[in-house]
Protein backbone atom coordinates (compact mmCIF):
# COMPACT_ATOMS: atom_id res chain seq x y z
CA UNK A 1 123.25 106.07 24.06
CA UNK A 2 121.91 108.71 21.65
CA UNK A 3 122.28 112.41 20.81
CA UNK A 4 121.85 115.11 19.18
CA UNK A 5 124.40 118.38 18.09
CA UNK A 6 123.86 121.46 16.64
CA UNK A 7 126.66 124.22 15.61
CA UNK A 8 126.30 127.29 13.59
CA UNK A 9 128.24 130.19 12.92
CA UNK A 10 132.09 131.47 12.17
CA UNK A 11 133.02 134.57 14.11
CA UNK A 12 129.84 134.06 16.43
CA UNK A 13 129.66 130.46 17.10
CA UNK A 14 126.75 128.25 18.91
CA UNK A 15 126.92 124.27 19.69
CA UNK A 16 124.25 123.01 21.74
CA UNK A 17 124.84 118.79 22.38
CA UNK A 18 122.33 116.84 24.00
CA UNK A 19 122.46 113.28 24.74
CA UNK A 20 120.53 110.10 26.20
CA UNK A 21 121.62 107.53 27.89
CA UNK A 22 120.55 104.21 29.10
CA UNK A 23 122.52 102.27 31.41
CA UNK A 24 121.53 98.64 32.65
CA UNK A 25 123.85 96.40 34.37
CA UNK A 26 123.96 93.26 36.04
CA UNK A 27 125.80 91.87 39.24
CA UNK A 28 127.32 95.76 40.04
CA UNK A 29 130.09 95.92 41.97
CA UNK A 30 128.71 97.92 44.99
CA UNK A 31 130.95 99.31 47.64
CA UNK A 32 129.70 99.69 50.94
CA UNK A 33 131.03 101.99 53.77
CA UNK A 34 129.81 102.97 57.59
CA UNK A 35 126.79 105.06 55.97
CA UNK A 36 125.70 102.92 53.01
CA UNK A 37 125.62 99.85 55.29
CA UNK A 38 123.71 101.14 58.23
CA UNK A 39 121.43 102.35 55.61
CA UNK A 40 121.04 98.63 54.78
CA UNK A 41 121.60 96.88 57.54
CA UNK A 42 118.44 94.48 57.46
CA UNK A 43 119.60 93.07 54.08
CA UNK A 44 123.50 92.70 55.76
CA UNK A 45 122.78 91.71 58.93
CA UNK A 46 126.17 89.67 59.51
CA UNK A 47 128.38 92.78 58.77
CA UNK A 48 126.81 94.68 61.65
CA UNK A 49 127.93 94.03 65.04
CA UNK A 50 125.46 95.81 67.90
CA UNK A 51 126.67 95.38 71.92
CA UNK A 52 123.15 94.42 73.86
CA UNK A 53 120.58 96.94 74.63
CA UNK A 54 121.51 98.76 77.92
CA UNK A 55 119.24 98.63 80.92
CA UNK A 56 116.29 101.25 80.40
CA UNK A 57 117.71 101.95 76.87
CA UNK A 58 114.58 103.39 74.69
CA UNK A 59 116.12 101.75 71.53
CA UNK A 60 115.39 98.95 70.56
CA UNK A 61 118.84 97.68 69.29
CA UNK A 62 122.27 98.30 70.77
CA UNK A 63 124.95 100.31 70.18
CA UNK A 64 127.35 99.57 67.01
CA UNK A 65 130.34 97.80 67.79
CA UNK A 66 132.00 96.76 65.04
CA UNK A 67 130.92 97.03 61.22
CA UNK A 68 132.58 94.78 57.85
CA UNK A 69 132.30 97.35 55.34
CA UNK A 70 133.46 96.33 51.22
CA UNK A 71 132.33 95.31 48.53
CA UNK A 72 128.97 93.45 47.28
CA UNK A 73 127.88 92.14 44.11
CA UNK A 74 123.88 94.23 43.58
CA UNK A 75 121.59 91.74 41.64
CA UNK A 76 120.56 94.39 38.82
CA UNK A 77 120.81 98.63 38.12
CA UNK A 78 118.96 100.59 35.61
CA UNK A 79 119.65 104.14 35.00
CA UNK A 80 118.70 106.83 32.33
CA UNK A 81 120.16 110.42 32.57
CA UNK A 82 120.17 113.26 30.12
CA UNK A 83 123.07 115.83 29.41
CA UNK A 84 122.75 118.60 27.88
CA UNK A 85 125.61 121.42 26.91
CA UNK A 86 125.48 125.21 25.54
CA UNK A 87 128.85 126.71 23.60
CA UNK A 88 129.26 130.33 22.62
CA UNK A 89 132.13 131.43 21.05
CA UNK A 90 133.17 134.88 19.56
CA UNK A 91 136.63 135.13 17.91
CA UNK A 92 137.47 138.59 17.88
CA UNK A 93 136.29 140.30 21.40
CA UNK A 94 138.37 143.01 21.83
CA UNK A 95 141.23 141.62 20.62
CA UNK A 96 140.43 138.11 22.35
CA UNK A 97 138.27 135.16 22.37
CA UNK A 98 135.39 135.21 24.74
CA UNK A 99 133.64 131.47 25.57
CA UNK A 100 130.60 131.20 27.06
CA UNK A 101 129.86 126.80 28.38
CA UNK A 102 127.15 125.36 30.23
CA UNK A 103 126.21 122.05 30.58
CA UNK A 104 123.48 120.16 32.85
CA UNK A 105 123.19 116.52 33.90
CA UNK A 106 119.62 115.39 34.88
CA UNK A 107 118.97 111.87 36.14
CA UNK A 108 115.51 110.74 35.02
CA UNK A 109 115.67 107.45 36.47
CA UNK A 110 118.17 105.44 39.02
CA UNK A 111 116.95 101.62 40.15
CA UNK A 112 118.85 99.08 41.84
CA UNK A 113 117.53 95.76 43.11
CA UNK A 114 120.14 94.47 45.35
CA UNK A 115 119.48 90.86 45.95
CA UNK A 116 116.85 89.02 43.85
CA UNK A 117 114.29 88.63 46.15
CA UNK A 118 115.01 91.87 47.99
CA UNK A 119 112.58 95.47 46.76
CA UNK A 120 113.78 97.84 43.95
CA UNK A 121 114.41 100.63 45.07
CA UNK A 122 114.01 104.11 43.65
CA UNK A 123 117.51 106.06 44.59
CA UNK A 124 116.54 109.11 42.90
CA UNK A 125 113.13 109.20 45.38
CA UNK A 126 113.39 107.15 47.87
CA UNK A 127 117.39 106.14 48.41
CA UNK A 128 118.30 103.63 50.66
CA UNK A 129 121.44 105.57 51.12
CA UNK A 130 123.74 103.04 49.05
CA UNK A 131 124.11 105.69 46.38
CA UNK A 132 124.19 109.31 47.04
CA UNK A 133 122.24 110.99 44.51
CA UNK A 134 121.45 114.52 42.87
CA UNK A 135 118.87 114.56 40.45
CA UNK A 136 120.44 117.32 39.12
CA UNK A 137 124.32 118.41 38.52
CA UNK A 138 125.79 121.16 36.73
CA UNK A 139 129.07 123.49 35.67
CA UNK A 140 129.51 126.64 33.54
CA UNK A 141 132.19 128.93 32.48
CA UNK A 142 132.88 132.15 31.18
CA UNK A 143 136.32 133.41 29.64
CA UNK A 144 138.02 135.73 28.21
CA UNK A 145 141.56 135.10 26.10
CA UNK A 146 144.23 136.25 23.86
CA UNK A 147 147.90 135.41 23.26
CA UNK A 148 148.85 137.63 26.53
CA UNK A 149 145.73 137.33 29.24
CA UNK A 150 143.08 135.88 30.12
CA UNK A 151 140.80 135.48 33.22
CA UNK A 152 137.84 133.21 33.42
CA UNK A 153 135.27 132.35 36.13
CA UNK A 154 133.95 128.49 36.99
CA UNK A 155 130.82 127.65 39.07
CA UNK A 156 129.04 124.58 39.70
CA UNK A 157 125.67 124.01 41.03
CA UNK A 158 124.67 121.01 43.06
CA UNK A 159 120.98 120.12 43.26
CA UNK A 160 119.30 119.38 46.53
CA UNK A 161 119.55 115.92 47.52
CA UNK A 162 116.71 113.10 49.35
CA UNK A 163 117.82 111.21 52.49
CA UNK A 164 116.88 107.74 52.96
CA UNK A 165 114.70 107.50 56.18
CA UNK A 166 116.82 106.25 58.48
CA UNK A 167 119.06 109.89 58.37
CA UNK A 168 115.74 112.57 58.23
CA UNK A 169 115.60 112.25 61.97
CA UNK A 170 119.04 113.35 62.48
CA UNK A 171 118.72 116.32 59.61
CA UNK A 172 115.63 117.75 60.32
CA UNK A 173 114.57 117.42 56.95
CA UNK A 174 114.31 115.17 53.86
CA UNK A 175 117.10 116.34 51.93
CA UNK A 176 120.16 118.30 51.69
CA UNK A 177 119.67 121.64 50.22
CA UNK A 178 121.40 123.02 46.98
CA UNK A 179 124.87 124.56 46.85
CA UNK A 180 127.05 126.58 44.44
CA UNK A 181 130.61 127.38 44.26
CA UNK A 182 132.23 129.80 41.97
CA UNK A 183 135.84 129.91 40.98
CA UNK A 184 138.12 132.58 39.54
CA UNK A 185 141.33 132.63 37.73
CA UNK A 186 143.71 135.29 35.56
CA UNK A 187 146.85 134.19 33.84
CA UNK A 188 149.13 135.89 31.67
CA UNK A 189 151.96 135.29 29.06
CA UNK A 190 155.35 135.44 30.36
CA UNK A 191 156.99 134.50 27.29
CA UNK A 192 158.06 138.15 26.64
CA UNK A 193 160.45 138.28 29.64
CA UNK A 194 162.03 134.85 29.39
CA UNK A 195 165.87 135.97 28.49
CA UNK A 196 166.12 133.12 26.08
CA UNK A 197 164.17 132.55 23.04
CA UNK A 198 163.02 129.65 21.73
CA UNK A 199 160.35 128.89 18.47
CA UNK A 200 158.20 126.48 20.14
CA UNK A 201 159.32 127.31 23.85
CA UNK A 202 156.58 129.21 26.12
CA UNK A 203 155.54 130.02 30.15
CA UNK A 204 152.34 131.16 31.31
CA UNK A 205 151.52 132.30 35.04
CA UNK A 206 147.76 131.74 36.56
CA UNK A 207 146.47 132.72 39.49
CA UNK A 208 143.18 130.99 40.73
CA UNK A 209 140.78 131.40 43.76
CA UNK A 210 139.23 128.56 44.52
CA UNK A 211 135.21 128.86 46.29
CA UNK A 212 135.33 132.44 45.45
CA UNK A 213 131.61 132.97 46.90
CA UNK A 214 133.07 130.98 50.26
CA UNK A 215 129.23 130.17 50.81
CA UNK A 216 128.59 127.96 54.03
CA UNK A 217 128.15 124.04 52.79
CA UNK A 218 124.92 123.10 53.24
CA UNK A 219 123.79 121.00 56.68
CA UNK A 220 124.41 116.97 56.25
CA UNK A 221 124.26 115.25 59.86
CA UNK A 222 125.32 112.05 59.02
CA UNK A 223 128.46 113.01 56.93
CA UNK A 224 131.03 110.41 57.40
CA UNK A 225 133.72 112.69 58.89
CA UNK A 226 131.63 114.15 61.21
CA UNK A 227 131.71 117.20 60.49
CA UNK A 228 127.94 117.94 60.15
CA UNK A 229 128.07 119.37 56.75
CA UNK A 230 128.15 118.33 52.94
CA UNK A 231 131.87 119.59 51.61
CA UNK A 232 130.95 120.08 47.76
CA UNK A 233 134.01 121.32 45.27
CA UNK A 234 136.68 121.98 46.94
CA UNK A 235 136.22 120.87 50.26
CA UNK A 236 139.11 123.16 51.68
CA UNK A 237 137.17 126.32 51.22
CA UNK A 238 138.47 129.41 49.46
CA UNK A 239 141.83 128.23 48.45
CA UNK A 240 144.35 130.44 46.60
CA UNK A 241 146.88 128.76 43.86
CA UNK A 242 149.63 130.51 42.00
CA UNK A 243 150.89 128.07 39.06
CA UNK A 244 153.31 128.59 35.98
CA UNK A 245 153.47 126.36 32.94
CA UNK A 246 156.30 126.02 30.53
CA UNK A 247 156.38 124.62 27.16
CA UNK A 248 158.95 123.26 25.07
């Protein structure tokens, strides 16, 4: 690993962090459910049960009957991925601090080889569906606090992701496209109205709404629940959470 971090300023203050890394590992524990091992099912043959072809049936292989899923040891992986994060802080916004974060994670390079005498395979370009992939992955976050209030808002941004061969047919497309999701919260001090007082005691309310936008997830045909979409976040939709927090 290696990286880089820059911060400047007092009232106004900027970080930016950005950091390499290089991963490269050797008999990878690999876990392999219903998807991932049709995906690879000429390299596992003997956890893949078909019934015969039926009588006039255009396919050439029969219907699954039965399928071992678990856990493999992959020969080799090689990955490099970059991650890079923004910080603005101002002490002193109207009373408050105000907080700016971004950060991006950017795969430059994902390889696995699973047996030794089996193909590499590119998972970032050409995936063989063992590891779902997005090149790209981020998160941000904007807030506004003081001792009383605060309210904030959370998004996250999922890049588009490539489909191994075998599951275009089905999708209609290469890849499953990009999604965001945005997320809301205000909370407030209720310190004030506790009846007893104590030096260190303290209990804060917060309100969140979870998938704000409550944009449709994006088309995925072979998702494993059947449900014919890709549930990113916070798969229940837009969800609504009251909390409180006490301190002692």
């Amino acid at each position: 690993t290696a990286g880089l971090i820059f911060e400047r300023g007092r009232e106004h203050r900027f970080r930016a962090t950005l950091d390499f890394v290089d991963t490269r590992k050797t008999n990878e524990i690999l876990f392999l459910g219903p998807t991932e091992l049709v995906g690879v099912e000429n390299l596992f043959p003997e956890r893949v049960q078909r019934a015969a072809p039926a009588p006039g049936d255009p396919h050439p292989v029969g219907r699954i009957t039965l399928l071992r899923t678990g856990s493999v040891n992959a020969s080799w992986r090689r990955s490099q991925n970059w991650a890079g994060t923004l910080t603005y802080d101002w002490v002193g916004c109207a009373g408050g601090t105000l907080e700016l974060r971004g950060r991006l994670l950017s795969y430059q390079r994902y390889e696995r080889q699973v047996f030794a005498n089996s193909p590499v395979v590119d998972q970032l370009g050409h995936p063989d569906g063992t590891t779902p992939l997005l090149r790209y992955r981020g998160d941000f976050n904007a807030n506004w606090s003081n001792r009383r209030w605060g309210v904030g808002l959370d998004g996250q941004y999922f890049h588009s992701r490539i489909l191994p061969l075998l599951e275009r047919p089905a999708q209609g497309s290469d890849h499953i496209k990009p999604y965001w999701q945005f997320d809301a919260y205000a909370q407030v001090d209720l310190s004030p109205w506790i009846p007893w007082k104590t030096e260190h005691g303290g209990l804060r309310a917060q309100l969140r709404v979870n998938n704000l936008s409550g944009f449709d997830y994006p088309k995925y045909a072979s998702d494993g629940s059947g449900s014919g979409v890709q549930p990113y976040g916070d798969w229940r939709g837009r969800t609504y959470s009251l909390s409180l927090t006490a301190t002692f």
